[in-house]
Protein backbone atom coordinates (compact mmCIF):
# COMPACT_ATOMS: atom_id res chain seq x y z
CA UNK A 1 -107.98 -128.73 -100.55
CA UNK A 2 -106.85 -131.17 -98.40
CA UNK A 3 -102.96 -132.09 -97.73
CA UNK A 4 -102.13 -135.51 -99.07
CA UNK A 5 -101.10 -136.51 -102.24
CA UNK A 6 -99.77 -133.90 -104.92
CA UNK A 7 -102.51 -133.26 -107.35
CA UNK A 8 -101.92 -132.40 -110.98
CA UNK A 9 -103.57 -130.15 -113.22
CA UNK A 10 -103.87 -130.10 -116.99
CA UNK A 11 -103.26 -127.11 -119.01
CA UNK A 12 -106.74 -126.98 -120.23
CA UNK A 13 -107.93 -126.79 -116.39
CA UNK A 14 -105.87 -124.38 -115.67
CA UNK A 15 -106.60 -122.18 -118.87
CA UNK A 16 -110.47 -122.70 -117.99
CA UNK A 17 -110.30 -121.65 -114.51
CA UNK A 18 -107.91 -118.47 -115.69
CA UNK A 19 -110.66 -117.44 -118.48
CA UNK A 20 -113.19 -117.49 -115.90
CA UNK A 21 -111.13 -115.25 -113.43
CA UNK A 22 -110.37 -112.91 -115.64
CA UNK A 23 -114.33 -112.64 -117.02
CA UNK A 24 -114.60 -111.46 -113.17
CA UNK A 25 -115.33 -114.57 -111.50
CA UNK A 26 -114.04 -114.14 -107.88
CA UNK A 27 -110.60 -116.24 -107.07
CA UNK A 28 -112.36 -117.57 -103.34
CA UNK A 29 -115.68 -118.82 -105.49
CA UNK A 30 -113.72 -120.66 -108.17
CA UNK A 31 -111.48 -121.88 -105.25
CA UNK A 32 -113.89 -123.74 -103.62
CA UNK A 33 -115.46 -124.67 -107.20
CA UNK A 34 -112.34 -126.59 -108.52
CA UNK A 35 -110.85 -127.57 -105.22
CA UNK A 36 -107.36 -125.49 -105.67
CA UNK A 37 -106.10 -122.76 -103.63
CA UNK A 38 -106.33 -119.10 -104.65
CA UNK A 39 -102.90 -118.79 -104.79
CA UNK A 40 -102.85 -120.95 -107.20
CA UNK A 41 -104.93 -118.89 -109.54
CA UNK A 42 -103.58 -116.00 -109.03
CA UNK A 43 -99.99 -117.61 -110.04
CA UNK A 44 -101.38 -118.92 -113.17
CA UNK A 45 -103.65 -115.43 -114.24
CA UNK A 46 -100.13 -114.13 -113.39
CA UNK A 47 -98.27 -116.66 -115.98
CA UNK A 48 -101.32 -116.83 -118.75
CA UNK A 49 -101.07 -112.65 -118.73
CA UNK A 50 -96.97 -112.93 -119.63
CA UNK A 51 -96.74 -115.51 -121.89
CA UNK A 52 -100.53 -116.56 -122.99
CA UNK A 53 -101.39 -120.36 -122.68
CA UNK A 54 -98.03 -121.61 -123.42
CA UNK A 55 -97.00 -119.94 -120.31
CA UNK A 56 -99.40 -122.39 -118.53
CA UNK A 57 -97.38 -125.42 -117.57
CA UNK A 58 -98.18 -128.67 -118.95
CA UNK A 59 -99.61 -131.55 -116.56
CA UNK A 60 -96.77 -133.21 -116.28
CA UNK A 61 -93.94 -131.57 -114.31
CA UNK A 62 -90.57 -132.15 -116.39
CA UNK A 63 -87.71 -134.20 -115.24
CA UNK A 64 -84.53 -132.63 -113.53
CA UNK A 65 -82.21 -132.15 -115.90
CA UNK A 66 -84.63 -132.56 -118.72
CA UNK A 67 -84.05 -129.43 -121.20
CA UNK A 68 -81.08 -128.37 -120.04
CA UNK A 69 -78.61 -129.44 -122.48
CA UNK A 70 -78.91 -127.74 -125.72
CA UNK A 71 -79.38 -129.61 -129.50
CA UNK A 72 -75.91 -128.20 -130.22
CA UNK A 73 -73.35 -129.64 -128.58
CA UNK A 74 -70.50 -127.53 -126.63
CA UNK A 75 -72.94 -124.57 -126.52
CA UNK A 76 -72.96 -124.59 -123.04
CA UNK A 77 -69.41 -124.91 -122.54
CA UNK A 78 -68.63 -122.18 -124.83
CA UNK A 79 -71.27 -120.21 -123.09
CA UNK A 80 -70.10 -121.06 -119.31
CA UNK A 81 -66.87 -120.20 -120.55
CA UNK A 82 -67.77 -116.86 -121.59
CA UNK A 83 -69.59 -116.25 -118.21
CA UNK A 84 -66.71 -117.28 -116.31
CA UNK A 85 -64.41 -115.20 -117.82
CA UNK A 86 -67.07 -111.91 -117.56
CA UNK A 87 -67.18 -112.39 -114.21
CA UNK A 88 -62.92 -113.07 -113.47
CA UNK A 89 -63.23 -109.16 -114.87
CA UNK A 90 -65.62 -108.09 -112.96
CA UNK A 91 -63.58 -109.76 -109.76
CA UNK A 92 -60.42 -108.04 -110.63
CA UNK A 93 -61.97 -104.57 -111.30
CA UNK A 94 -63.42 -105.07 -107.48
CA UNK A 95 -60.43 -105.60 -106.33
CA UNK A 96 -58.15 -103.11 -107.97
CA UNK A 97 -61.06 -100.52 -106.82
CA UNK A 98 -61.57 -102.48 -103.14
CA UNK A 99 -57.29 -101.84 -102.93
CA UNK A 100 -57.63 -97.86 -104.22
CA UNK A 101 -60.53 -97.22 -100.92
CA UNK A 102 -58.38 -99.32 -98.51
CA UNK A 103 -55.51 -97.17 -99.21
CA UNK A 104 -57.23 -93.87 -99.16
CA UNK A 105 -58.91 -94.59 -96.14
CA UNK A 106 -55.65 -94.93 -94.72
CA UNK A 107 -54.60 -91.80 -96.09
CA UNK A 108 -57.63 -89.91 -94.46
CA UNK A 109 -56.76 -91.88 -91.31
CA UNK A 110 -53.42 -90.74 -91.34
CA UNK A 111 -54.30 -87.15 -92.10
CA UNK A 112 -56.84 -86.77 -89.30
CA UNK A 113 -55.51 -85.56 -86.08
CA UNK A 114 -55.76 -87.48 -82.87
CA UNK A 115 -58.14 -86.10 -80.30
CA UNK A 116 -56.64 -85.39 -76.63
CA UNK A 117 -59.21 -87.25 -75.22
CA UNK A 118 -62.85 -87.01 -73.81
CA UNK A 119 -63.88 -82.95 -72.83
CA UNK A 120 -60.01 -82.34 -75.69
CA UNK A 121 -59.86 -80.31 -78.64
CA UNK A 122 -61.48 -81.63 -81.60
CA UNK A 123 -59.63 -83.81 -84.02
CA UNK A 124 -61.18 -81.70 -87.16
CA UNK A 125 -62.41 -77.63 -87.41
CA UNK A 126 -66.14 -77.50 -86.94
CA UNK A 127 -68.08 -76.70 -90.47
CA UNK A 128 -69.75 -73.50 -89.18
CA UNK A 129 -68.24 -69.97 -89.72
C-alpha cells in the first residue's frame, strides 16, 4: 500500500476479494492479503451488492469522453433541449413566486406599525389574553 504509481485491478480480482468479504473474511485481513486499502473493498462489496459483477469496473479505466455520445445521432441534442427548456419553466415559476413574497413582504412591512423607540409601545398587540 505504498504511494507511487496507480495500480490497476482486474475485475476478476476484485470479484475474488468481494466473494471472500462477504463469506466473512475481515476487510483489514484481506487488506493486508492483496495489498489494497479497505476502502477499497468496501467500495466495491458496495458496487458488486447494486449491480452484481457488472457493477465491478473493468481494469481499464475508460477514456474521457468515451461513451458519452449515443449510437443515435441528435439524441442528445434533442434531449439537452428538452432539459433546457424544463428548467427555463422551472426559472420563471421561481420568479413569478420570488416577485409574489417580495411584494407581500412589503405589504406586511407597510402594515406593521413603527415602534417609538427603545423602553416605546410595541409595534404589534402581544398574543396573550
Amino acid at each position: 500500500m505504498s504511494k507511487g504509481k496507480r495500480r490497476v485491478f482486474s475485475r476478476e480480482f476484485k470479484l475474488s476479494a468481494v466473494k471472500r468479504m462477504m463469506a466473512g473474511e475481515s476487510a483489514a485481513s484481506l487488506s493486508r492479503e492483496f495489498g489494497v486499502l479497505k476502502g477499497h473493498l468496501y467500495r466495491w462489496c458496495g458496487h458488486f451488492r447494486r449491480g452484481g459483477a457488472e457493477a465491478l469496473r473493468p481494469a481499464c479505466r475508460p477514456r474521457k469522453g468515451f461513451g458519452v455520445l449515443d449510437t443515435e445521432p441528435g439524441k442528445d441534442l434533442v434531449t439537452a433541449r428538452k432539459s433546457i427548456g424544463e428548467l427555463e419553466r422551472k426559472i420563471g415559476q421561481q420568479q413569478v413566486e420570488l416577485d409574489f413574497f417580495r411584494q407581500a413582504l412589503r405589504r406586511v412591512g407597510e402594515a406593521r406599525r413603527p415602534s417609538d423607540g427603545p423602553g416605546g409601545r410595541r409595534s404589534t398587540r402581544s398574543s396573550r389574553r
